[in-house]
Protein backbone atom coordinates (compact mmCIF):
# COMPACT_ATOMS: atom_id res chain seq x y z
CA UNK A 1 -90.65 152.99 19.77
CA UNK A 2 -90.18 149.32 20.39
CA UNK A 3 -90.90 147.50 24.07
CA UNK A 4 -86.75 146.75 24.03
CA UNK A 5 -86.12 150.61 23.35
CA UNK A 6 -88.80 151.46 26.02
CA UNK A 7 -86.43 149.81 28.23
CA UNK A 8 -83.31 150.92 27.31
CA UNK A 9 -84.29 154.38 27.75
CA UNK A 10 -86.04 154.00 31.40
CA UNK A 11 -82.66 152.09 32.32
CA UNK A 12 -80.47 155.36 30.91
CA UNK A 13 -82.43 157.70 32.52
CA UNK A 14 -82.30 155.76 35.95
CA UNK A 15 -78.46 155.64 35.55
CA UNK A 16 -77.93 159.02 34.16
CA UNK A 17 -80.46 160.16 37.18
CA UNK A 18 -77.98 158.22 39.65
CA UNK A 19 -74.77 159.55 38.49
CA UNK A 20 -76.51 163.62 38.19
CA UNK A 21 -74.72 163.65 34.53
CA UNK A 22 -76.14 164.71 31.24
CA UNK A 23 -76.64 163.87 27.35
CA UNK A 24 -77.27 165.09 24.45
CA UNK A 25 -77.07 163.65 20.48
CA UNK A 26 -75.73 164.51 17.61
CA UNK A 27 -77.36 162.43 14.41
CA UNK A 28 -76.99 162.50 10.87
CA UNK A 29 -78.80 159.34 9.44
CA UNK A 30 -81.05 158.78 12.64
CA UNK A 31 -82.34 162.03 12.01
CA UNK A 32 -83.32 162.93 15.66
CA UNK A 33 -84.95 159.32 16.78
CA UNK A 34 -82.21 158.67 19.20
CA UNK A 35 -83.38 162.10 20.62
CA UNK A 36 -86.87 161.17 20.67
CA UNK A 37 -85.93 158.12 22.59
CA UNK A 38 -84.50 159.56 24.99
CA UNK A 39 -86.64 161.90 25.75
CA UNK A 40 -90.08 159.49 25.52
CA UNK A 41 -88.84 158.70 29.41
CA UNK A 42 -90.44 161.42 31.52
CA UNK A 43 -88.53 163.90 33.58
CA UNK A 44 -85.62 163.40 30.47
CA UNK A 45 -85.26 167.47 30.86
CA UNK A 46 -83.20 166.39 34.07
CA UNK A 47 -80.55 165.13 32.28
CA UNK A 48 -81.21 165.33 27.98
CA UNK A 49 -79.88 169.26 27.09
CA UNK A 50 -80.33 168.70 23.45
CA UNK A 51 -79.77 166.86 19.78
CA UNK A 52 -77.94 168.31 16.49
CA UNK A 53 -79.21 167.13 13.83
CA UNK A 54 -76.52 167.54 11.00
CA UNK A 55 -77.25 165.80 7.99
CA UNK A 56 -74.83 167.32 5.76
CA UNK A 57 -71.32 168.07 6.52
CA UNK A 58 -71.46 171.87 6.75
CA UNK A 59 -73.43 171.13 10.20
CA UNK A 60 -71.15 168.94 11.58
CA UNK A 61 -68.09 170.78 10.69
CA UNK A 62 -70.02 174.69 11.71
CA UNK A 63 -72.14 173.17 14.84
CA UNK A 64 -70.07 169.98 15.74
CA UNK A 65 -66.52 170.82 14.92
CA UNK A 66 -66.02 168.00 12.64
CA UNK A 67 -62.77 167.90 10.72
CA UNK A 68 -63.20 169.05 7.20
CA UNK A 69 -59.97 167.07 5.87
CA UNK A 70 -61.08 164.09 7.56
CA UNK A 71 -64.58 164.38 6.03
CA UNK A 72 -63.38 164.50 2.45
CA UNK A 73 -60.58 162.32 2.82
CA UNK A 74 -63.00 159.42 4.82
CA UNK A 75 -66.68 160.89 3.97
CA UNK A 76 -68.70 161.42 6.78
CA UNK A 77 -69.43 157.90 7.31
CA UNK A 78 -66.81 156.77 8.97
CA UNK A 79 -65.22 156.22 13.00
CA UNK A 80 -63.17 159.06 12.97
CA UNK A 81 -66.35 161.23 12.19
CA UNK A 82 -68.43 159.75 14.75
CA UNK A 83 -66.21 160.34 17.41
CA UNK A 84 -65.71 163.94 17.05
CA UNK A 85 -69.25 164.54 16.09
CA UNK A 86 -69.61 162.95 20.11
CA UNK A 87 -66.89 165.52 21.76
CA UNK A 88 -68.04 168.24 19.06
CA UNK A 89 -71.49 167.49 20.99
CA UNK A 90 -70.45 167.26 24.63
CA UNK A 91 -68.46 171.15 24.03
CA UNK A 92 -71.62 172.35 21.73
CA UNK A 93 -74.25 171.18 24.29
CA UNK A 94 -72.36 171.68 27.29
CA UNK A 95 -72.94 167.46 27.98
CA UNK A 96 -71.09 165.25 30.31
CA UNK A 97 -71.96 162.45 27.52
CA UNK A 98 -73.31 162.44 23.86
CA UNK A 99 -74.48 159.71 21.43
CA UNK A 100 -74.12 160.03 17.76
CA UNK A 101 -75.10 158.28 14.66
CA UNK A 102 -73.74 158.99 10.81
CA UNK A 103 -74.33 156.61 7.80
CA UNK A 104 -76.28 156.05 5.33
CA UNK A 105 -79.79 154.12 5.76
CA UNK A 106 -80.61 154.17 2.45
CA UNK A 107 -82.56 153.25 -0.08
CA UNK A 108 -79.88 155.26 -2.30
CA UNK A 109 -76.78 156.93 -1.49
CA UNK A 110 -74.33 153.81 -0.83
CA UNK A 111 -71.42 153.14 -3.16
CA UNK A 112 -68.92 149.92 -3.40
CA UNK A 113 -66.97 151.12 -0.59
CA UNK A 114 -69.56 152.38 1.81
CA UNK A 115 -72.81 150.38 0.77
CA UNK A 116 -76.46 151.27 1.34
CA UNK A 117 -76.61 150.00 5.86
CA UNK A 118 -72.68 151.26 6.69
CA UNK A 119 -73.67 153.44 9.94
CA UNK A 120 -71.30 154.24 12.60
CA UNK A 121 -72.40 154.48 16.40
CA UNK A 122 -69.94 156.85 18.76
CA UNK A 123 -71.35 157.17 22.47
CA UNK A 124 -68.63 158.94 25.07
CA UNK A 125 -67.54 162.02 26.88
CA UNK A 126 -64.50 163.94 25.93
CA UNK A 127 -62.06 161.52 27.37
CA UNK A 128 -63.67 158.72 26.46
CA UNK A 129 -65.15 157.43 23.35
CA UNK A 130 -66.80 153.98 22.26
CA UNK A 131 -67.86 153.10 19.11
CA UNK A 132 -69.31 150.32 16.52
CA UNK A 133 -70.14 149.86 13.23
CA UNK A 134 -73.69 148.22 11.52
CA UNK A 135 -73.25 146.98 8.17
CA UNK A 136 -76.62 145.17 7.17
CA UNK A 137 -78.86 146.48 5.10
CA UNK A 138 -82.24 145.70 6.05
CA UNK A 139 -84.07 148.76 4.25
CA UNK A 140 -84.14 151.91 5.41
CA UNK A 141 -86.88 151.65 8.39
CA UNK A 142 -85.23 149.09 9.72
CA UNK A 143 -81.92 150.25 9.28
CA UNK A 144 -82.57 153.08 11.04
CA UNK A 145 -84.54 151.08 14.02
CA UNK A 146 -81.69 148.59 14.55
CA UNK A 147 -79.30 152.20 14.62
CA UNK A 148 -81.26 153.77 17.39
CA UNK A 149 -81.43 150.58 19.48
CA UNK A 150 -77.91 149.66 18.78
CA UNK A 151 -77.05 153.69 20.16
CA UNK A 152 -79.38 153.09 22.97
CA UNK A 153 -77.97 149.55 24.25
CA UNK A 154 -74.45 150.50 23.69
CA UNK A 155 -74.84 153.99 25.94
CA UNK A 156 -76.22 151.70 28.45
CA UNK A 157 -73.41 149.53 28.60
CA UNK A 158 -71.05 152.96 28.49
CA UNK A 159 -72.74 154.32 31.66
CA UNK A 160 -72.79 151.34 33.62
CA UNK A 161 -69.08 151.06 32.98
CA UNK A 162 -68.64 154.15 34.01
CA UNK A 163 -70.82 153.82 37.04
CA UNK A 164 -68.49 150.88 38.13
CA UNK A 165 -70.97 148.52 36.58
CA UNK A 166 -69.14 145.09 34.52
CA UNK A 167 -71.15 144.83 31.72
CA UNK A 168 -70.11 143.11 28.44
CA UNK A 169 -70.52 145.37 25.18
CA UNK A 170 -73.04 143.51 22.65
CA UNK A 171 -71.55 143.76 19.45
């Protein structure tokens, strides 16, 4: 993990600490790393419960209560997806918050309409769900870095909102 994503986890762990709340992730593409950032800070047990990782759609609809219709009528990669995959984690992990990742990070796999780089980001509670969308394709490492930071800094931003915080969303 990088020096910025070193930081970004200390700062959620010193929020999530504050607040006495809890998260857990649910990736497809990121294949755990958002997990493993998370938990790098010590004493993460305090607040991480756990990741799903569900890297094909029988996962997310069996673990994470995605929609079926909505996965073959937008394929997993889309908004819709990674917003219940976040409430499908919250009720599965029993999580006050949960990050989660789906796209496709490539080398192969893209098509015209969802190219090689399309991942969505969802971060949220229940109530409450933020997301945003990466669409550069920078090879798969570094598609996948930029996806865990990006999930990282944008959780951040969530908490501190929530926290009473005014912080500006990087897009």
């Amino acid at each position: 993990m990088d020096f910025e994503g070193k930081m970004i986890s200390r700062e959620i762990s010193e929020l999530l600490w504050e607040m006495e709340k809890t998260v857990g992730t649910a990736e497809s593409c990121t294949g755990g790393r958002i997990a493993e950032s998370i938990i790098a800070v010590p004493g993460a047990s305090k607040y991480f419960k756990g990741g799903i990782i569900c890297y094909v759609n029988e996962v997310k609809e069996n673990l994470l209560g995605v929609s079926h219709e909505v996965l073959e009528e937008k394929t997993a990669v889309c908004e819709e997806v990674a917003i219940e995959m976040v409430k499908g984690a919250c009720q599965a992990l029993n999580t006050d918050y949960a990050i989660a990742a789906t796209g496709i990070a490539g080398p192969g796999g893209g098509t015209k309409e969802i190219p090689v780089g399309t991942i969505w980001l969802a971060c949220g509670s229940k109530e409450r769900v933020e997301t945003c969308l990466i669409e550069e394709d920078q090879g798969r490492d570094i598609n996948l870095a930029v996806a865990t930071n990006k999930a990282l800094q944008m959780f951040s931003a969530f908490l501190k909102a929530e926290k009473g915080e005014v912080t500006p969303i990087e897009s």
